[in-house]
PDB file of N, CA and C in Angstrom:
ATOM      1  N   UNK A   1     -23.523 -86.693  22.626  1.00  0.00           N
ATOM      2  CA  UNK A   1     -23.951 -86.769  21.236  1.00  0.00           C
ATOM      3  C   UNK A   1     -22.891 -86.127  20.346  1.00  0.00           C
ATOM      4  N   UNK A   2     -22.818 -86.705  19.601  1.00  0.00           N
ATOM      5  CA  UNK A   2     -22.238 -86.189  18.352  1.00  0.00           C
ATOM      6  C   UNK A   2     -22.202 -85.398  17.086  1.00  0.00           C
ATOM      7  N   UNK A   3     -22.002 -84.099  16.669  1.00  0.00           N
ATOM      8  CA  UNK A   3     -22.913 -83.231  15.329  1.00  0.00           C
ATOM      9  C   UNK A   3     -21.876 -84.328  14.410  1.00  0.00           C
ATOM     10  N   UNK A   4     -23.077 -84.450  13.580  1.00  0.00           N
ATOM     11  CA  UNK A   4     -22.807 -85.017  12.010  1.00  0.00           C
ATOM     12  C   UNK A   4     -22.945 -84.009  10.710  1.00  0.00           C
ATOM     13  N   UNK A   5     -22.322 -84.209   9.924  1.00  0.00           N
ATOM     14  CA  UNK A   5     -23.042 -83.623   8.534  1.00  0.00           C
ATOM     15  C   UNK A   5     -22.865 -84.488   7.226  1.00  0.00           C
ATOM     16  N   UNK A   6     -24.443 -84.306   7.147  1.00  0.00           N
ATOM     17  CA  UNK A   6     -25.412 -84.873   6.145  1.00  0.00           C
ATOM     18  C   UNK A   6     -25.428 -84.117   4.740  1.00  0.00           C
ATOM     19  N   UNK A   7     -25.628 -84.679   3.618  1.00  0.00           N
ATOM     20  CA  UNK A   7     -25.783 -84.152   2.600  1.00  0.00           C
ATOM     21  C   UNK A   7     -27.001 -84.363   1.534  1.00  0.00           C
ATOM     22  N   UNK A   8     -28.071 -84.144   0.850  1.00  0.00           N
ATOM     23  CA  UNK A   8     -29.063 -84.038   0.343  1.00  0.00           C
ATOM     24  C   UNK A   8     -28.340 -85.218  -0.851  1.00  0.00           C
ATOM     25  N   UNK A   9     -29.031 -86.047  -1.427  1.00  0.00           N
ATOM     26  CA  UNK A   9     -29.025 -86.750  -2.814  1.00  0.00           C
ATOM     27  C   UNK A   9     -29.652 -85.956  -3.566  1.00  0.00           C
ATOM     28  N   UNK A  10     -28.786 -85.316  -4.654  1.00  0.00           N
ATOM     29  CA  UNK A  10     -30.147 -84.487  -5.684  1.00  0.00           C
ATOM     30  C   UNK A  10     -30.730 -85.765  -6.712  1.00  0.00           C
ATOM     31  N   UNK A  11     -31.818 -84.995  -6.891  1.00  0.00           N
ATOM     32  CA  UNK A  11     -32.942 -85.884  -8.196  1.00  0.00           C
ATOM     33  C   UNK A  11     -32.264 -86.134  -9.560  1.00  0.00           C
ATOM     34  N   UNK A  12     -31.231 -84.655  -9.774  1.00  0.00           N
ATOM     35  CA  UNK A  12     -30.686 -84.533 -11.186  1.00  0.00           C
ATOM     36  C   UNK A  12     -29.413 -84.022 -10.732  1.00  0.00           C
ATOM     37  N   UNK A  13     -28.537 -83.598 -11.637  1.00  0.00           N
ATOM     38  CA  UNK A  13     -27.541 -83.379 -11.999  1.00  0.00           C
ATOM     39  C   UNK A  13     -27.395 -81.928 -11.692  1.00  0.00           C
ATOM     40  N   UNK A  14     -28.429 -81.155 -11.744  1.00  0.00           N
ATOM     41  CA  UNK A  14     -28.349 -79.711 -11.523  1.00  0.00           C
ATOM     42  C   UNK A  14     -28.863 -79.165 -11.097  1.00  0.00           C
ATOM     43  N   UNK A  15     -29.553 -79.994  -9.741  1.00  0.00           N
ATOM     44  CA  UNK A  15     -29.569 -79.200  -8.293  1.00  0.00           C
ATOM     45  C   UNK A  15     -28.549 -79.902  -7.358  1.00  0.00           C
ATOM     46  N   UNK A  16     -28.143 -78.612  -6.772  1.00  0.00           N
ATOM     47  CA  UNK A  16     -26.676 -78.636  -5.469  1.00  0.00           C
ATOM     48  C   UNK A  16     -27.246 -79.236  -4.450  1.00  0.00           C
ATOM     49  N   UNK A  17     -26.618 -79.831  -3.742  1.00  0.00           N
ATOM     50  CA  UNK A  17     -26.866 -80.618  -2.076  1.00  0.00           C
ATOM     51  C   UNK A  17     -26.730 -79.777  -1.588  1.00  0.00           C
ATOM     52  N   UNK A  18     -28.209 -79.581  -0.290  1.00  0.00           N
ATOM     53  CA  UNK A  18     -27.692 -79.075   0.911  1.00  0.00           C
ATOM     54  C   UNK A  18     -27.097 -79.790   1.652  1.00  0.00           C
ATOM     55  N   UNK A  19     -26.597 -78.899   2.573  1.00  0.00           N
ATOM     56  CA  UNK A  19     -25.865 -79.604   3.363  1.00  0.00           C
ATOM     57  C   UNK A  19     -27.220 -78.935   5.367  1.00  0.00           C
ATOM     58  N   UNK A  20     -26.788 -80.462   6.195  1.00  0.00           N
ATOM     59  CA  UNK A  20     -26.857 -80.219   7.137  1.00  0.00           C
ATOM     60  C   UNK A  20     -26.741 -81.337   8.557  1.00  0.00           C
ATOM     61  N   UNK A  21     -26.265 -80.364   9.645  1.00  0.00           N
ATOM     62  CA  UNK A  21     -25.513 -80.453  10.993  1.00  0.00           C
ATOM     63  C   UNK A  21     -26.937 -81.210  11.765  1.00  0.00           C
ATOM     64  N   UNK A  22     -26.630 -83.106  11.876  1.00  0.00           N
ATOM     65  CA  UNK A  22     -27.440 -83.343  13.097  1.00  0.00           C
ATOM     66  C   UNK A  22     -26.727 -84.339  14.150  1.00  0.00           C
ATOM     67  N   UNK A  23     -27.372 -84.213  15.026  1.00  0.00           N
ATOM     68  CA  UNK A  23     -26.974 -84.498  16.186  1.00  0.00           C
ATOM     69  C   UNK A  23     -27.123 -86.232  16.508  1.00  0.00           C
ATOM     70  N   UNK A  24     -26.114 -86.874  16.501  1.00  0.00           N
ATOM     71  CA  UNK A  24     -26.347 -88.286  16.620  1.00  0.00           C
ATOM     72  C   UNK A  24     -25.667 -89.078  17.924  1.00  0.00           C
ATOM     73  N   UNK A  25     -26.179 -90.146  18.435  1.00  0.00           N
ATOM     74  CA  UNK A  25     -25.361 -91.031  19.369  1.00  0.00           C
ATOM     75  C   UNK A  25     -24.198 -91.745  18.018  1.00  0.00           C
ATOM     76  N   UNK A  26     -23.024 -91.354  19.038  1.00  0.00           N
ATOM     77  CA  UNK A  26     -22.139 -92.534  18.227  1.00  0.00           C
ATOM     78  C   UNK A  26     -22.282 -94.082  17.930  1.00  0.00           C
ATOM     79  N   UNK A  27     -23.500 -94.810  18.674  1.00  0.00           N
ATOM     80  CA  UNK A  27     -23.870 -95.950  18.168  1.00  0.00           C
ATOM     81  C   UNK A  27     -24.819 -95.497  17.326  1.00  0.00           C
ATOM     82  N   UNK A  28     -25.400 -94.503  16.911  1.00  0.00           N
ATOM     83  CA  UNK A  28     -26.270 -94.549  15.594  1.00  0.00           C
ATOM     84  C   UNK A  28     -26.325 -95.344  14.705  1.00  0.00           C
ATOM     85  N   UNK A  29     -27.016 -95.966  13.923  1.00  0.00           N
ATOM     86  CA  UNK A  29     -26.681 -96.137  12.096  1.00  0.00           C
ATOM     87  C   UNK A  29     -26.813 -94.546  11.627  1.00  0.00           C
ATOM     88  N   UNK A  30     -26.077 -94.734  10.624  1.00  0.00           N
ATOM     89  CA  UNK A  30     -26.133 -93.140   9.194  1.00  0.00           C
ATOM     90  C   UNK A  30     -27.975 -93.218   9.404  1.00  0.00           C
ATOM     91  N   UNK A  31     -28.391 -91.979   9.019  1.00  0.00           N
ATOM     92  CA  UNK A  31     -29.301 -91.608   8.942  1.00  0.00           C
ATOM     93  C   UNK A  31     -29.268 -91.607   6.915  1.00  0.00           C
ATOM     94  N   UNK A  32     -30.735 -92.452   6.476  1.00  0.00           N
ATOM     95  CA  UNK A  32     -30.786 -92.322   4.966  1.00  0.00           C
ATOM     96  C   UNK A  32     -31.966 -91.435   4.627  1.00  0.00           C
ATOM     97  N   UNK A  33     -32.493 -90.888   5.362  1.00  0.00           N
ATOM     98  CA  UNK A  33     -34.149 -89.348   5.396  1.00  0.00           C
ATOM     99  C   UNK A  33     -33.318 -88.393   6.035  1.00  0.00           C
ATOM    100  N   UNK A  34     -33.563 -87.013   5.957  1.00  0.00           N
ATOM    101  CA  UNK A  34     -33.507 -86.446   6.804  1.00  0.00           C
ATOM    102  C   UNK A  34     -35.021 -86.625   7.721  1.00  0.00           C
ATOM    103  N   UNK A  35     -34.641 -86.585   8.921  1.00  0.00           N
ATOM    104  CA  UNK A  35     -35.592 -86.397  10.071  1.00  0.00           C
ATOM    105  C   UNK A  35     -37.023 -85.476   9.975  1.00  0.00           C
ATOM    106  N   UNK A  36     -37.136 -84.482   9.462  1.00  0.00           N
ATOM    107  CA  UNK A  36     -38.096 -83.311   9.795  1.00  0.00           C
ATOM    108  C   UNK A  36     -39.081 -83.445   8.136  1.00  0.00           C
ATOM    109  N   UNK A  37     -37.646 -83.305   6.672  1.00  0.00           N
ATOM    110  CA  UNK A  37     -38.366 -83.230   5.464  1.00  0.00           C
ATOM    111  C   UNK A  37     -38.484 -84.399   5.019  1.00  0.00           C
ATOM    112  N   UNK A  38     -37.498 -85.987   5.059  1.00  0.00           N
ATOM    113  CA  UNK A  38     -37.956 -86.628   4.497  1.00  0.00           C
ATOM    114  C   UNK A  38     -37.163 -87.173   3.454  1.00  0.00           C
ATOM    115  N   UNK A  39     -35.764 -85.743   3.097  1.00  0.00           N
ATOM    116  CA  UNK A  39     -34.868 -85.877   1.844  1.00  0.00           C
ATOM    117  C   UNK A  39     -34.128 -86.946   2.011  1.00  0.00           C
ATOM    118  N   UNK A  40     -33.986 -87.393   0.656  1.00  0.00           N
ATOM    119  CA  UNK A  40     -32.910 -88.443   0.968  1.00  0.00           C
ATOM    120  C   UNK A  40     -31.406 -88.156   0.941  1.00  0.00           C
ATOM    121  N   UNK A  41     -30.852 -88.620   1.967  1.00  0.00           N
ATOM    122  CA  UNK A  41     -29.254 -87.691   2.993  1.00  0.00           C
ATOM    123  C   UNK A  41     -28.578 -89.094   3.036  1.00  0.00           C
ATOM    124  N   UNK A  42     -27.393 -88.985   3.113  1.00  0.00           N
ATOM    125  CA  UNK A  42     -26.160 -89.263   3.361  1.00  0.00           C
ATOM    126  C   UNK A  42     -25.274 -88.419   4.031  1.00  0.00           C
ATOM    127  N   UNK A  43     -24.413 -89.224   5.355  1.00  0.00           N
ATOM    128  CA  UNK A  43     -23.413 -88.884   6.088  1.00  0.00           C
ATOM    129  C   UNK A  43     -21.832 -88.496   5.295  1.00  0.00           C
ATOM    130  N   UNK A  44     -21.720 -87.521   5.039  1.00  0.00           N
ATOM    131  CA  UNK A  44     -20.072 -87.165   4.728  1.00  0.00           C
ATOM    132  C   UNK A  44     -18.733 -86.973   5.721  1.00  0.00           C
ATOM    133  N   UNK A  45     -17.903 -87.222   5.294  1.00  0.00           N
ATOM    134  CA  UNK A  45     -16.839 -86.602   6.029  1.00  0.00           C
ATOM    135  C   UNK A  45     -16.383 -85.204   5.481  1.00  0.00           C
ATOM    136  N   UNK A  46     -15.878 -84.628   6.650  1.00  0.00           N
ATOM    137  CA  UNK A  46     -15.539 -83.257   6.255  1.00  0.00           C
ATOM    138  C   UNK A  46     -14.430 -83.255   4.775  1.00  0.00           C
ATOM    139  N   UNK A  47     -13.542 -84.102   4.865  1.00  0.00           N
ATOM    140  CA  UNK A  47     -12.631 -84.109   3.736  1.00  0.00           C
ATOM    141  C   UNK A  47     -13.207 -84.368   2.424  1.00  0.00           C
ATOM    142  N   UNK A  48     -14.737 -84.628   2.394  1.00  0.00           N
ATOM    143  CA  UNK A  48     -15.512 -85.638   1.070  1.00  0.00           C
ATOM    144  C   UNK A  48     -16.030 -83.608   0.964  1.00  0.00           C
ATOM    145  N   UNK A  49     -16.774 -83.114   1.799  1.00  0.00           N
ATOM    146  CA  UNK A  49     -17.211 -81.999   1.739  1.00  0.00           C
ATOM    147  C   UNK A  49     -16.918 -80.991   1.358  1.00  0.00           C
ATOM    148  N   UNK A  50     -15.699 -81.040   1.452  1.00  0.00           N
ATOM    149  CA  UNK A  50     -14.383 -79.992   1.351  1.00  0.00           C
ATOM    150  C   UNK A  50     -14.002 -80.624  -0.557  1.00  0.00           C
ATOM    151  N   UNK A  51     -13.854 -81.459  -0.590  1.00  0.00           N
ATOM    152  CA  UNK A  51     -13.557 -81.492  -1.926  1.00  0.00           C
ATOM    153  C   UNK A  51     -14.618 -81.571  -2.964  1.00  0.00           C
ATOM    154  N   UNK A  52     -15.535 -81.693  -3.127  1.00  0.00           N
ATOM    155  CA  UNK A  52     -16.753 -81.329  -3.858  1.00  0.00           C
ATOM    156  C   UNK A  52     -16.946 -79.962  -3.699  1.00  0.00           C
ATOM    157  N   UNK A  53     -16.838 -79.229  -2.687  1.00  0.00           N
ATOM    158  CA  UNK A  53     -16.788 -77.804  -2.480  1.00  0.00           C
ATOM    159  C   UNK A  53     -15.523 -76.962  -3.506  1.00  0.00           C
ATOM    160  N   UNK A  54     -14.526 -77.986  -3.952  1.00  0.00           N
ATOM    161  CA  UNK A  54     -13.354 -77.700  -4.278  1.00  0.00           C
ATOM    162  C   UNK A  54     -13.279 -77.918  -6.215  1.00  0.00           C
ATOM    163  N   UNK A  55     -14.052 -79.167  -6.261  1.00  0.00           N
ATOM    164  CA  UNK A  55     -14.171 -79.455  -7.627  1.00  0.00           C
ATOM    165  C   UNK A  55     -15.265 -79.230  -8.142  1.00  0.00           C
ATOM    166  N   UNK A  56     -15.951 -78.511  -7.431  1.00  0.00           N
ATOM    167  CA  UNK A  56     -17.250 -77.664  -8.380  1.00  0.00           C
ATOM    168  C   UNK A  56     -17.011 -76.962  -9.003  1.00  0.00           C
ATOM    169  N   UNK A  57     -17.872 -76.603 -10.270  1.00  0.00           N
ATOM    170  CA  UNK A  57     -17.181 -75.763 -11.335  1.00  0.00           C
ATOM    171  C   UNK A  57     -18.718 -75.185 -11.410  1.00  0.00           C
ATOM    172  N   UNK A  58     -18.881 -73.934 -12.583  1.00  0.00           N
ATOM    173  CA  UNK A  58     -20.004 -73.703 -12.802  1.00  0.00           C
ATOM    174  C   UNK A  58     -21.094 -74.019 -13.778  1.00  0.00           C
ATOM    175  N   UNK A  59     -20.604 -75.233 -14.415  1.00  0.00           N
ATOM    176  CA  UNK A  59     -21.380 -76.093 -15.134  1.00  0.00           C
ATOM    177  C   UNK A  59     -22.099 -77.787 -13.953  1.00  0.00           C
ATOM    178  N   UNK A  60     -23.022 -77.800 -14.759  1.00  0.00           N
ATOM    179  CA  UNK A  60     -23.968 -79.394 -13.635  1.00  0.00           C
ATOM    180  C   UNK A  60     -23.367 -80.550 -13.964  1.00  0.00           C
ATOM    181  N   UNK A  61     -22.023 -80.580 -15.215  1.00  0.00           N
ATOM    182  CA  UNK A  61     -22.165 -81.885 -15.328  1.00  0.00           C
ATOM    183  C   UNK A  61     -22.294 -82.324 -16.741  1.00  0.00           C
ATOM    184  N   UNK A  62     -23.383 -81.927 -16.983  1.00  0.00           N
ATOM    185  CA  UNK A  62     -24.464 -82.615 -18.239  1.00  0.00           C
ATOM    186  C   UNK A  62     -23.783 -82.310 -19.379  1.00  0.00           C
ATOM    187  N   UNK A  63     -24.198 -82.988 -20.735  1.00  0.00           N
ATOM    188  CA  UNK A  63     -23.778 -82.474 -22.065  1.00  0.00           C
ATOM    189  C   UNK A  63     -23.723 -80.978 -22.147  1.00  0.00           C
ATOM    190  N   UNK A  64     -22.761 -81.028 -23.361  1.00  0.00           N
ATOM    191  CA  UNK A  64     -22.690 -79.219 -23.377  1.00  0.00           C
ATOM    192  C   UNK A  64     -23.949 -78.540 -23.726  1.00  0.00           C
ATOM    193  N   UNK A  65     -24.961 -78.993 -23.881  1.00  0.00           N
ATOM    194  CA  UNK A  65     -25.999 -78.374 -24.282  1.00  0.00           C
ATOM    195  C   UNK A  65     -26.322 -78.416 -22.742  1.00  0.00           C
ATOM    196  N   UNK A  66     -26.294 -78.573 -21.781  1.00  0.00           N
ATOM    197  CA  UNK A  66     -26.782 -78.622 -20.665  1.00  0.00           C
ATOM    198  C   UNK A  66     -27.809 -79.055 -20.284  1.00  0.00           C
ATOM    199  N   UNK A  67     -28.379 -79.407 -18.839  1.00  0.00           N
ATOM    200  CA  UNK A  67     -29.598 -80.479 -19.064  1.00  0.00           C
ATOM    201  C   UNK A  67     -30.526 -79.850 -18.393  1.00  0.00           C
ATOM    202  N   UNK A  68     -30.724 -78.430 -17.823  1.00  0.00           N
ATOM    203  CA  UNK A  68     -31.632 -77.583 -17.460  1.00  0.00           C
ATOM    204  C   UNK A  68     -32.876 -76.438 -18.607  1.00  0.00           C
TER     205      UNK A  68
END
């Protein structure tokens, strides 16, 4: 088996993805739920992970008035 990592789809703009490590056969399809909660996940590559980790800033995004 293979560890994968998955990433959370947020609802909005200004909640962060978790991130998390599952275990797949390399003939898998991507997993689009996580397994246990249900969230809706997408498969990353470490280099996609690493740079969102990189171009985060401490604003969500949103107009300057912010959307929280």
């Amino acid at each position: 088996m293979t560890t994968y990592i998955y990433e959370t789809i947020p609802a909005s703009c200004c909640e962060d993805p978790k991130h998390y490590e599952i275990a797949q056969n390399e003939t898998d399809a991507p997993l689009t739920h996580h397994p246990e909660t249900g969230e809706s996940i997408k498969r990353v590559l470490l280099g996609e992970l690493e740079l969102t980790k990189d171009a985060k800033d401490d604003s969500c995004g949103c107009e300057p008035e912010g959307c929280c």
